[in-house]
C-alpha atoms as a PDB file:
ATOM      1  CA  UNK A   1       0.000   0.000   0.000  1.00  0.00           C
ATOM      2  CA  UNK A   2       1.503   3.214  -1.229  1.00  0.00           C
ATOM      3  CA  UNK A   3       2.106   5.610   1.316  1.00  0.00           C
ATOM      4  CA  UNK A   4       0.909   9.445   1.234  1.00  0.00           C
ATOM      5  CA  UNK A   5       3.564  10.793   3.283  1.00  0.00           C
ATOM      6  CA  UNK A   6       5.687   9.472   0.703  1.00  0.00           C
ATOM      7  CA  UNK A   7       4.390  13.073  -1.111  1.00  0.00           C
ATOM      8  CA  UNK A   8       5.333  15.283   1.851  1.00  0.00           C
ATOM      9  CA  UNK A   9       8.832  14.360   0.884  1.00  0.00           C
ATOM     10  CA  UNK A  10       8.943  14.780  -2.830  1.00  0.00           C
ATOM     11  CA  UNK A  11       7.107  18.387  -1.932  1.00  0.00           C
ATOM     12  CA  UNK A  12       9.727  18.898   0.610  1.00  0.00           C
ATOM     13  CA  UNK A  13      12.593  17.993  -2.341  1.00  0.00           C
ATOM     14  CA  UNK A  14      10.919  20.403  -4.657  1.00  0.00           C
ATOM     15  CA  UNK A  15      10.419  23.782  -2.335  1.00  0.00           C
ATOM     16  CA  UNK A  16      14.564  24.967  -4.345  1.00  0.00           C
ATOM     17  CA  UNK A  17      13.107  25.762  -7.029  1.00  0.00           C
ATOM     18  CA  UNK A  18      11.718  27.820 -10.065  1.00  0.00           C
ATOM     19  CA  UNK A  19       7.648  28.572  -9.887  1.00  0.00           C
ATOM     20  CA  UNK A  20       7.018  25.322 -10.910  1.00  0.00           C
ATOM     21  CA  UNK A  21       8.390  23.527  -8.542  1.00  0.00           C
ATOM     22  CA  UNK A  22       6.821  25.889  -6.125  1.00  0.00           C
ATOM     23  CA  UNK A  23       3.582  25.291  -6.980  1.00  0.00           C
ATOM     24  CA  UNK A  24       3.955  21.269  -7.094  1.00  0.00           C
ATOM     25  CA  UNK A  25       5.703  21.256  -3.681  1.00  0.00           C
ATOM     26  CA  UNK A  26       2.338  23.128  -2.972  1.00  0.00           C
ATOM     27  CA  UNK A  27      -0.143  20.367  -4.423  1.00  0.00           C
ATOM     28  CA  UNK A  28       1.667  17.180  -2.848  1.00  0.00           C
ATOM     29  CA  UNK A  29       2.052  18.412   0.618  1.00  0.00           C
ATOM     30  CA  UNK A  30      -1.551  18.735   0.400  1.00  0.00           C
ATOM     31  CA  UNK A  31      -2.564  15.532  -1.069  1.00  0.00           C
ATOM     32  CA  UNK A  32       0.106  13.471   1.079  1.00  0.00           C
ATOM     33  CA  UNK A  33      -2.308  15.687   4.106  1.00  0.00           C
ATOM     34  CA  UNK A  34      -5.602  15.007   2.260  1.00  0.00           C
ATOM     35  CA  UNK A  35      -5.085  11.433   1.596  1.00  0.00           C
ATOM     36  CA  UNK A  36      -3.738  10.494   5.015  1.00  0.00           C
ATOM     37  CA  UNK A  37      -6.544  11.938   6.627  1.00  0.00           C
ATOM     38  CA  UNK A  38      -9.325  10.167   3.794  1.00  0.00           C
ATOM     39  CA  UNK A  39      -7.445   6.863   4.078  1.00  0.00           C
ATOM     40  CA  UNK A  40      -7.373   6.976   8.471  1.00  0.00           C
ATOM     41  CA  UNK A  41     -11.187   8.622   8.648  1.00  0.00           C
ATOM     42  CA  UNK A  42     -11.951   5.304   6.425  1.00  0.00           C
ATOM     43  CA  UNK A  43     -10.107   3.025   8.377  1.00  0.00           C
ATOM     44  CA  UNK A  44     -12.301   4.572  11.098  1.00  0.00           C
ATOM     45  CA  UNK A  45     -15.318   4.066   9.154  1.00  0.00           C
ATOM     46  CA  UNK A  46     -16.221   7.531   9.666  1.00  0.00           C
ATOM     47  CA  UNK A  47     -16.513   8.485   5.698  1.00  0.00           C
ATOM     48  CA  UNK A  48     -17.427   6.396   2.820  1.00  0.00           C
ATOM     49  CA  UNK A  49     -15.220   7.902   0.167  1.00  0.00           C
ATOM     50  CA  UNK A  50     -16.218   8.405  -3.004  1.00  0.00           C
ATOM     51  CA  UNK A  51     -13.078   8.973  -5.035  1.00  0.00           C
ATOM     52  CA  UNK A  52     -14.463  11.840  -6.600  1.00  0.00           C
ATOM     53  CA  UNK A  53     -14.299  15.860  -5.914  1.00  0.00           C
ATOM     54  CA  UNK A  54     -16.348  15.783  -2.974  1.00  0.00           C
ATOM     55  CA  UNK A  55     -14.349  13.813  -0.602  1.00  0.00           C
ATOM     56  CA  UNK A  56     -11.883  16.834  -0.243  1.00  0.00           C
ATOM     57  CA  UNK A  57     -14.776  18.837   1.742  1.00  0.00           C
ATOM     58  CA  UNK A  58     -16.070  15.605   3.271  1.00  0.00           C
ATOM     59  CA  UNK A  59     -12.358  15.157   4.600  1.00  0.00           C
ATOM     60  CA  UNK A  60     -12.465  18.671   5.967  1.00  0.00           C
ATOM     61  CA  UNK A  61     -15.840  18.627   7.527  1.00  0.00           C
ATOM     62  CA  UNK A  62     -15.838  15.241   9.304  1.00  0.00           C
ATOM     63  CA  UNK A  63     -12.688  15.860  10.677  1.00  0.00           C
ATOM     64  CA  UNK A  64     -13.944  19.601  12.121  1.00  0.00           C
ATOM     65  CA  UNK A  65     -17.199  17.525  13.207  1.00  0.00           C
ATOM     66  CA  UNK A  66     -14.857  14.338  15.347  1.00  0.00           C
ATOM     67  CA  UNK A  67     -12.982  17.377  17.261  1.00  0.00           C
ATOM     68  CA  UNK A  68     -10.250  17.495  15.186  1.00  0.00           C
ATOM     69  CA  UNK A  69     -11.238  21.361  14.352  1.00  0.00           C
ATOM     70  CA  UNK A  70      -7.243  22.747  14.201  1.00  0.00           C
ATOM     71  CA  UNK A  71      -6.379  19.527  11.889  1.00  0.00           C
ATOM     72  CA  UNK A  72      -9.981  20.458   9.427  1.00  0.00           C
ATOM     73  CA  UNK A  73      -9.350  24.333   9.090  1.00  0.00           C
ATOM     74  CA  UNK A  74      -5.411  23.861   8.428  1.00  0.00           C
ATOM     75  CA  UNK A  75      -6.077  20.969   5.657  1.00  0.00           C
ATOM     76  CA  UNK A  76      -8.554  23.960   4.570  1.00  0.00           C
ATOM     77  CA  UNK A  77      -6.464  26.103   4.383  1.00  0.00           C
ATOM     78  CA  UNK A  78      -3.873  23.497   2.460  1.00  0.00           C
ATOM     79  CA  UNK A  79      -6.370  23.262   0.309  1.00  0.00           C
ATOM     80  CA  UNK A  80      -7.165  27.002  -0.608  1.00  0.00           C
ATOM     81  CA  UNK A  81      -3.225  26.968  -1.378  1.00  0.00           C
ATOM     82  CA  UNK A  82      -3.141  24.149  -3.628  1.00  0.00           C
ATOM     83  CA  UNK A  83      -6.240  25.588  -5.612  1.00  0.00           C
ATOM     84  CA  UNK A  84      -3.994  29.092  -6.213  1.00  0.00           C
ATOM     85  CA  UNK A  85      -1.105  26.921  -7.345  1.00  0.00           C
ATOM     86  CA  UNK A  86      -3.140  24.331  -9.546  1.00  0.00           C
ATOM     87  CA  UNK A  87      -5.707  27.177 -10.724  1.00  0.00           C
ATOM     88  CA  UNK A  88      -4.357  30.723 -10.358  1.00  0.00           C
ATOM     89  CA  UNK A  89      -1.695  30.942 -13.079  1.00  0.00           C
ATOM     90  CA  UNK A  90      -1.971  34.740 -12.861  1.00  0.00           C
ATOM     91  CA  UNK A  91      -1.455  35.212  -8.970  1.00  0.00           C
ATOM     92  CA  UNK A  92       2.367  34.029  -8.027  1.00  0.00           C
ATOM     93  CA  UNK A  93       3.558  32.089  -6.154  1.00  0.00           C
ATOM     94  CA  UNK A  94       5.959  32.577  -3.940  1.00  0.00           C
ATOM     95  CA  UNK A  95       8.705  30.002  -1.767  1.00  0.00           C
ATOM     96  CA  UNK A  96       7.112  31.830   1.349  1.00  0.00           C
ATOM     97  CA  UNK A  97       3.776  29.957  -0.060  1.00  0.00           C
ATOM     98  CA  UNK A  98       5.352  26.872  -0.083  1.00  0.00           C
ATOM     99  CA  UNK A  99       6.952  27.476   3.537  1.00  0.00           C
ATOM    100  CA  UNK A 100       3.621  27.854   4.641  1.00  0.00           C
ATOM    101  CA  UNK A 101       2.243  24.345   2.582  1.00  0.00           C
ATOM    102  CA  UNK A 102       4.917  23.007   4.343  1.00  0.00           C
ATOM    103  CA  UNK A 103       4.276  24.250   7.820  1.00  0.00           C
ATOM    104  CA  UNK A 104       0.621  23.599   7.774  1.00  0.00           C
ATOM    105  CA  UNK A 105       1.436  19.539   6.545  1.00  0.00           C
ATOM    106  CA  UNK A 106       3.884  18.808   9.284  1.00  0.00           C
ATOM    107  CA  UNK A 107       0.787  20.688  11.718  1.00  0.00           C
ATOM    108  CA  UNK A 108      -1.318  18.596  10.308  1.00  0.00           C
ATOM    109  CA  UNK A 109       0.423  15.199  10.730  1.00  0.00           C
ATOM    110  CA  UNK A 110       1.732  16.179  14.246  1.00  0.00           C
ATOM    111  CA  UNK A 111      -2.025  16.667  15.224  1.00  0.00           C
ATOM    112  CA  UNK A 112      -3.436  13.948  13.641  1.00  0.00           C
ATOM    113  CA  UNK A 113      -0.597  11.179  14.868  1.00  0.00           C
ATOM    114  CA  UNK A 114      -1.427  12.697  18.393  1.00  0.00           C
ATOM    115  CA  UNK A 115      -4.851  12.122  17.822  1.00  0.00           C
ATOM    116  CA  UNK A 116      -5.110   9.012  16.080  1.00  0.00           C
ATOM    117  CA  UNK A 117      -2.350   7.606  18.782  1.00  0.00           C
ATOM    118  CA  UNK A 118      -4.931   8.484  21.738  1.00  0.00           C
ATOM    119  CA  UNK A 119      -8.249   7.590  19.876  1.00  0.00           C
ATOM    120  CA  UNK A 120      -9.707   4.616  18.246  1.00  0.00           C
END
């Protein structure tokens, strides 16, 4: 089973670099976030996902609804990032962007491994 932090470190190798590189780092420290949190809230059997657009704000929402508000408004936020980078080819982006991307992932993993670790 492949492993989504596995994308936390390619967007960690890519944050020296032109816009480009910027703006991937961006997208896979979000999806190594998003799809961590999908795949546990599964496990869980708190979501059912669907594979399709939707489970990004599912992902969001259940985890602001099981108390894991800091975790839901920081992938959020993740999220808003990776749509500027993905979307906003007009608005630059910037290596303090992907600092930030960067930041918020290891927030979110530190909060969710705490949580996870102390809840079934």
């Amino acid at each position: 089973m492949f492993d989504p932090l596995e994308f936390l470190n390619v967007a960690r190798s890519l944050r020296s670099g032109g816009e480009a590189h910027l703006r991937t780092c961006i997208g896979r420290a979000y999806y190594a976030m998003f799809l961590r949190a999908r795949d546990n809230l599964a496990d869980r059997g708190l979501i059912a996902p669907t594979g399709f657009g939707e489970d990004h704000g599912l992902v969001v929402t259940t985890l602001k609804s099981r108390r894991r508000w800091a975790a839901g408004d920081k992938l959020n936020k993740l999220r808003k990032l990776r749509a500027t980078a993905d979307y906003s080819t007009s608005t630059p982006v910037s290596e303090s962007d992907a600092a930030q991307a960067l930041r918020l992932a290891d927030d979110i993993s530190r909060t969710l491994a705490d949580d996870w670790a102390s809840s079934p």
